[in-house]
N, C-alpha and C. Protein backbone atom coordinates (compact mmCIF):
# COMPACT_ATOMS: atom_id res chain seq x y z
N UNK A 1 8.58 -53.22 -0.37
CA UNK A 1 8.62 -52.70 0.98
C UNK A 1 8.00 -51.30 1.00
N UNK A 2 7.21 -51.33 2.44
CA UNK A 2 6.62 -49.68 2.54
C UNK A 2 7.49 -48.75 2.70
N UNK A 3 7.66 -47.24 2.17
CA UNK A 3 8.27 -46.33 2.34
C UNK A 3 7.48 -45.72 4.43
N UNK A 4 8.30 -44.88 5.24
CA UNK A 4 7.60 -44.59 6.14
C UNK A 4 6.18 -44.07 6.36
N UNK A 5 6.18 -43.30 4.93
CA UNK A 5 5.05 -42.59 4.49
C UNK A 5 3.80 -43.10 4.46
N UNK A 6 4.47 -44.34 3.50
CA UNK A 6 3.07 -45.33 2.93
C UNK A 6 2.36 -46.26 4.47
N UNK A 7 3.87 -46.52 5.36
CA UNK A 7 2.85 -46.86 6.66
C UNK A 7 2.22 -46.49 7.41
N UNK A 8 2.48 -44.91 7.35
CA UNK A 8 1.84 -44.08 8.32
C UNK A 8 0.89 -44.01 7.87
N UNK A 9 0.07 -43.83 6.47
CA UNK A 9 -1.13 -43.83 6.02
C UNK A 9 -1.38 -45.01 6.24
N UNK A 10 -1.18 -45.84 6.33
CA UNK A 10 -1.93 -47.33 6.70
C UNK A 10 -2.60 -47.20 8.24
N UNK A 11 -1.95 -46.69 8.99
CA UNK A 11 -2.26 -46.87 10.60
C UNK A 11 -2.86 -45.32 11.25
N UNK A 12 -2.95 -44.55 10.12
CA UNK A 12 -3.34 -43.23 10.68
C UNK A 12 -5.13 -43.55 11.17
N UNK A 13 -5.85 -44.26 10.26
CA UNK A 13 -7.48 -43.78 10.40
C UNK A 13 -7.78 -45.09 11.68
N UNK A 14 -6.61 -45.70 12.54
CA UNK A 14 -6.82 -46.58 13.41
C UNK A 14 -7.31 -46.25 14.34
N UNK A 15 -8.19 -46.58 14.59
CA UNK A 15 -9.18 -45.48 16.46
C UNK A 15 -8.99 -46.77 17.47
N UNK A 16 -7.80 -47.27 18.14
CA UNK A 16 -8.25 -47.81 19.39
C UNK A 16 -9.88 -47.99 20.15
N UNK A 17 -10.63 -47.11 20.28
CA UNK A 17 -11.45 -46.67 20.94
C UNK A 17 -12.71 -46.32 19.25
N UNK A 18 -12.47 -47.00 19.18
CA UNK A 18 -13.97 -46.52 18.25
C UNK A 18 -14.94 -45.74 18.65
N UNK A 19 -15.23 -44.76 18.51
CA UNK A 19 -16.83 -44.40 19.01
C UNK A 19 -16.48 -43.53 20.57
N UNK A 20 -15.50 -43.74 20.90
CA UNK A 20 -15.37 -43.19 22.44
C UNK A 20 -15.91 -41.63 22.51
N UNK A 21 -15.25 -40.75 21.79
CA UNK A 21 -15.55 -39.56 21.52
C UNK A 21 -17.00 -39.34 21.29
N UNK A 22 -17.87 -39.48 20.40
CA UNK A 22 -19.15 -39.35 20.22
C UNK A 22 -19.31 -40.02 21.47
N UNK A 23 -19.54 -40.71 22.03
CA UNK A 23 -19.83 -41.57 23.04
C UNK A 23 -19.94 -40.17 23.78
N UNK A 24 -18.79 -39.85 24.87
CA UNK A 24 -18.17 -39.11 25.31
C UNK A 24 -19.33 -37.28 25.20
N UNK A 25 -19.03 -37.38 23.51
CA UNK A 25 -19.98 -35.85 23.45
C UNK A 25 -21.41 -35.83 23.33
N UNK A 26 -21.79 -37.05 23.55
CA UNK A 26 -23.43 -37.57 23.73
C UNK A 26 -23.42 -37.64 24.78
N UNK A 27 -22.64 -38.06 25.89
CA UNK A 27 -22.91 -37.89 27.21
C UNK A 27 -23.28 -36.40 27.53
N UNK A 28 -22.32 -35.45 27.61
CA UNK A 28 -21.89 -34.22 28.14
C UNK A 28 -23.54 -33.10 27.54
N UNK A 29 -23.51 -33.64 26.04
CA UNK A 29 -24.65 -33.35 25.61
C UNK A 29 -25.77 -33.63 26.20
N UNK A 30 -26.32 -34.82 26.73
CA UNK A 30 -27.37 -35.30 27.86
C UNK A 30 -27.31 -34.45 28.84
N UNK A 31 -26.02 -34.38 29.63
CA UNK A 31 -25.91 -33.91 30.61
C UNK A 31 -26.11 -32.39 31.20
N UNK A 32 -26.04 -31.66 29.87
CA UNK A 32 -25.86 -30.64 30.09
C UNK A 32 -27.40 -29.86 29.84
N UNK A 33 -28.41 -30.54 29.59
CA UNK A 33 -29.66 -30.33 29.38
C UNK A 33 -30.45 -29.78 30.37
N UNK A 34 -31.79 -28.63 29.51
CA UNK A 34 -32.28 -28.07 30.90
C UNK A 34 -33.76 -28.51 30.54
N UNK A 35 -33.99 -28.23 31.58
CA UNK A 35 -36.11 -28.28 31.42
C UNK A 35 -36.67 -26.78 30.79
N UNK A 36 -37.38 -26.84 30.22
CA UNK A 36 -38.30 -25.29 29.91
C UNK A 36 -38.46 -24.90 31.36
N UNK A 37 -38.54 -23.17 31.29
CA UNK A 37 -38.88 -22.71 32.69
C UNK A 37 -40.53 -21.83 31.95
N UNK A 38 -40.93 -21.57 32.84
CA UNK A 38 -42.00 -20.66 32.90
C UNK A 38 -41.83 -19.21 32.50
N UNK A 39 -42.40 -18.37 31.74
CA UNK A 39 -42.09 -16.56 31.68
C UNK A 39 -43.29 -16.18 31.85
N UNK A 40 -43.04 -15.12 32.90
CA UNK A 40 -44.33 -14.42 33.60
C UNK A 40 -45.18 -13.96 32.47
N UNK A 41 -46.26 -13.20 33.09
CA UNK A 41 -47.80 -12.89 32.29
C UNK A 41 -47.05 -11.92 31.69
N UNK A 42 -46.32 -11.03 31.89
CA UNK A 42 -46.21 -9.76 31.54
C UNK A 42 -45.21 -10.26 30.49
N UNK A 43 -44.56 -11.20 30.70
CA UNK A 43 -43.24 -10.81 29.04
C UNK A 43 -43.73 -12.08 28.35
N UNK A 44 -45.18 -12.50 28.98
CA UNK A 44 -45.63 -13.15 27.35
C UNK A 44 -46.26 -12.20 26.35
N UNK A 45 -47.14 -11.67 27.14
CA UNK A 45 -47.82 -10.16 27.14
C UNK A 45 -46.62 -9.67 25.67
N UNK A 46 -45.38 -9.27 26.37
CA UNK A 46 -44.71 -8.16 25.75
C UNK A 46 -44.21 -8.78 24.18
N UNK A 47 -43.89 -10.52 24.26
CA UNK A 47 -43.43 -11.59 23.09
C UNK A 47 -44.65 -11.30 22.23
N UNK A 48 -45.84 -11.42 22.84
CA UNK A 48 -46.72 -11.58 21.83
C UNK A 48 -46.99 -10.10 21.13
N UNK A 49 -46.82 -8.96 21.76
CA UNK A 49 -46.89 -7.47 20.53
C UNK A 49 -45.92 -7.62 19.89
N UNK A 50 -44.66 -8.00 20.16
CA UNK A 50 -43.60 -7.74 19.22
C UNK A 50 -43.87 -9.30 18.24
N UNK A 51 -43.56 -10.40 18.77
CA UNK A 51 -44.74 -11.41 17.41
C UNK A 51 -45.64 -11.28 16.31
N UNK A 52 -46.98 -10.28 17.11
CA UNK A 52 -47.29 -10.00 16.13
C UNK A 52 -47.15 -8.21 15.19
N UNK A 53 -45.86 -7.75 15.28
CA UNK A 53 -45.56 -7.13 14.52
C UNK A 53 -44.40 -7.36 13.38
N UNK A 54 -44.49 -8.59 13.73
CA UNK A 54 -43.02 -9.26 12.78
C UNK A 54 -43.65 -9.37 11.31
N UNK A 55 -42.41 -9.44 10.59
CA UNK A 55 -42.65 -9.74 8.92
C UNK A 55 -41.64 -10.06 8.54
N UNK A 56 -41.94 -11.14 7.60
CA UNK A 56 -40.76 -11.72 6.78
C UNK A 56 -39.39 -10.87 6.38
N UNK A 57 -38.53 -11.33 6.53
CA UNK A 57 -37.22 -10.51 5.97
C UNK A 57 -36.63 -9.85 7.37
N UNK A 58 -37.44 -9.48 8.42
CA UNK A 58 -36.96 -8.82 9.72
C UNK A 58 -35.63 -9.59 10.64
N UNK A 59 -34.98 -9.02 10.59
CA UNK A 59 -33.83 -9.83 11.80
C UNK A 59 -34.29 -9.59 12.85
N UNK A 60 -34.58 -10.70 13.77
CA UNK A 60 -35.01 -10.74 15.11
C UNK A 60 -33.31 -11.18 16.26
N UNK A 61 -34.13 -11.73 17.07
CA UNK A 61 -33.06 -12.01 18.15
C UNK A 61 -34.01 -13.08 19.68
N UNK A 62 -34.06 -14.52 19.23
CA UNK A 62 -35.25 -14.74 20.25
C UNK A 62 -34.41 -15.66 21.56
N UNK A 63 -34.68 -15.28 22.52
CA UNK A 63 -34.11 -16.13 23.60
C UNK A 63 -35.14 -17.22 24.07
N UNK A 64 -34.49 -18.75 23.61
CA UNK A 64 -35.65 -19.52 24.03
C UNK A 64 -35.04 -20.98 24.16
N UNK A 65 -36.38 -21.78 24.46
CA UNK A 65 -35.59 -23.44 24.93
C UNK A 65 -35.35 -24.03 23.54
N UNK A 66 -34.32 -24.50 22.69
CA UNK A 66 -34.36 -25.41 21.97
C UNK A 66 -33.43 -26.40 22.14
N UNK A 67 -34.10 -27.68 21.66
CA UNK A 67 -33.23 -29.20 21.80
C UNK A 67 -32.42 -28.99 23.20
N UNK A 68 -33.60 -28.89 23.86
CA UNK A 68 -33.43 -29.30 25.51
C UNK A 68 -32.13 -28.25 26.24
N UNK A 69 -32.30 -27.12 25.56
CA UNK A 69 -30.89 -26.16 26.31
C UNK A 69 -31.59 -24.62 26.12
N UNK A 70 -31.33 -23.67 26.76
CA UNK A 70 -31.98 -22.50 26.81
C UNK A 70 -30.51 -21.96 25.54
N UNK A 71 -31.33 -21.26 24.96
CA UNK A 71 -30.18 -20.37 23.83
C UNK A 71 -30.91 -19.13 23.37
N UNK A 72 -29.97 -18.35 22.87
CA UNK A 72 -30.09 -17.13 21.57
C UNK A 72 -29.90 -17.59 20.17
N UNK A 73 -31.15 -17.37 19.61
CA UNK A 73 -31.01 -17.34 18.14
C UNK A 73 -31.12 -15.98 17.25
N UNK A 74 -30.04 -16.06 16.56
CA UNK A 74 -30.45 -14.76 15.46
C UNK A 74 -30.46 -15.19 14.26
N UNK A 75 -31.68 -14.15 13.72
CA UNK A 75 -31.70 -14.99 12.42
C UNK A 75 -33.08 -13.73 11.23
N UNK A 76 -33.31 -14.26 10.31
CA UNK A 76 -34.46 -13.24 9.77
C UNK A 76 -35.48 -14.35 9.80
N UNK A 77 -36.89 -13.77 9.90
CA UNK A 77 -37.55 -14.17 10.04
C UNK A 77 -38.28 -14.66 8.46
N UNK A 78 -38.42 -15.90 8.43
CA UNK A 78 -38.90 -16.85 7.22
C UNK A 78 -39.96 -17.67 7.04
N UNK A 79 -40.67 -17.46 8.29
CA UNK A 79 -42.44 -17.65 8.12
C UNK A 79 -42.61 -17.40 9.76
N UNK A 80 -44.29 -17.56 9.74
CA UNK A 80 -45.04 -16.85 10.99
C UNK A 80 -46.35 -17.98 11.03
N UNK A 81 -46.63 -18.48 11.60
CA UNK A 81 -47.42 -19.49 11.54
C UNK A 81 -48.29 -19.19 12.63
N UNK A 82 -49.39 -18.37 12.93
CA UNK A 82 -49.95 -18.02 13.62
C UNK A 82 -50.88 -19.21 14.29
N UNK A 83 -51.73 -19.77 13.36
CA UNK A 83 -52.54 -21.06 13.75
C UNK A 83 -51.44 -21.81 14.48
N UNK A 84 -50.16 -22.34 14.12
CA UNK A 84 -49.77 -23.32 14.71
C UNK A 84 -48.40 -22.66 15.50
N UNK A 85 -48.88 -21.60 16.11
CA UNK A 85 -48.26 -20.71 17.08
C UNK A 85 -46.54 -21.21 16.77
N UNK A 86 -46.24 -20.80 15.77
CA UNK A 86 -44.78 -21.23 15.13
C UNK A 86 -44.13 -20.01 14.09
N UNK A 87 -42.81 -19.56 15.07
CA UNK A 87 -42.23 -18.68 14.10
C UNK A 87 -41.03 -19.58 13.55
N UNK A 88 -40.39 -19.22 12.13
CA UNK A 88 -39.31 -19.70 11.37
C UNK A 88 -38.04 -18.71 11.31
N UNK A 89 -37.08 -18.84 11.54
CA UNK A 89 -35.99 -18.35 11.92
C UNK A 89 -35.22 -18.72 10.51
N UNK A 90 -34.51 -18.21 9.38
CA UNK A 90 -33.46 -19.04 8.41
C UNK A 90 -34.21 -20.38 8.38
N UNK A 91 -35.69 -20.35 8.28
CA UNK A 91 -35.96 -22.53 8.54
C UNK A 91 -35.66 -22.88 9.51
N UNK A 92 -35.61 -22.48 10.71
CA UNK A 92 -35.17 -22.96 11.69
C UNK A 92 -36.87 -22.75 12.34
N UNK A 93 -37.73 -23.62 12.78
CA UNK A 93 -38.92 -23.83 13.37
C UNK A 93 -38.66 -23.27 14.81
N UNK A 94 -39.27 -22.86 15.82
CA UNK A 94 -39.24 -22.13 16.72
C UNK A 94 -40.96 -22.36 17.65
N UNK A 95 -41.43 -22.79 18.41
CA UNK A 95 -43.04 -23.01 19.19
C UNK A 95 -42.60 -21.28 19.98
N UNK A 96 -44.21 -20.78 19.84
CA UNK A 96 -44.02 -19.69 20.69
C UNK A 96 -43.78 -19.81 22.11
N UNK A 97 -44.28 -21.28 22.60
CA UNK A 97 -44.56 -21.70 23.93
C UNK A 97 -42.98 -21.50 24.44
N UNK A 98 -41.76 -22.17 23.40
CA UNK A 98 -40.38 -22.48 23.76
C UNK A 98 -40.09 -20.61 23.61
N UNK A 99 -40.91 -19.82 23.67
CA UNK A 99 -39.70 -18.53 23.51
C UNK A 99 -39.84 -17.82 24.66
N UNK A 100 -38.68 -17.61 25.22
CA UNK A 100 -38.88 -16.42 26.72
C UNK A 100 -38.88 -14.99 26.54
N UNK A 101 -38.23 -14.44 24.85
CA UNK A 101 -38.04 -13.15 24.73
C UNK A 101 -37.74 -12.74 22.90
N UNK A 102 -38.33 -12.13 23.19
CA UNK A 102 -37.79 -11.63 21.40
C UNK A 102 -37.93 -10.72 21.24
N UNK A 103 -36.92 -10.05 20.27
CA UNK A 103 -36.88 -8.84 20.02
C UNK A 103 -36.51 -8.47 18.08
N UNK A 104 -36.86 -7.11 18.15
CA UNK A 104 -36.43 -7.06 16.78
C UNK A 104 -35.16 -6.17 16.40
N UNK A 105 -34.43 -6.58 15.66
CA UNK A 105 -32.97 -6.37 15.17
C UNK A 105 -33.04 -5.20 14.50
């Protein structure tokens, strides 16, 4: 015979609802999504002097669209990809097109 113990571990990893939750935070996640907006002439203007004064090792601070939501990233900067208009954040890939603002730390 089971002790109470031993049944409660039997019936603990039971999910009624399989999957509901992810379900659930994939919705809210969809939902909560924005479109890229536009940034005027002048603070592309201003992204691109401070862009190109960046160098590896620098802590930045860039406000921009990623995976469909406007955010702040901080982070040091870990490559500069000029041809393929791409800065690296910690490895974190970044399009200059997705950035509205950056600054240096």
């Amino acid at each position: 015979m089971l002790t109470r113990e031993e049944r409660a571990k039997l019936f603990a990893p039971f999910d009624a609802m399989k999957g509901l939750k992810e379900a659930l935070r994939d919705r809210e996640e969809r939902h909560s999504r924005v479109a890229r907006h536009e940034i005027s002439e002048e603070q592309a203007e201003e992204n691109s002097r401070v862009i190109l004064k960046l160098e590896r090792g620098m802590t930045v601070e860039v406000y921009c669209h990623h995976a469909f939501h406007d955010v702040i990233i901080r982070g040091r900067v870990t490559g500069l990809d000029l041809a393929r208009k791409m800065l690296s954040l910690d490895g974190e890939n970044i399009l200059f097109d997705d950035i509205y603002a950056v600054s240096i730390k």
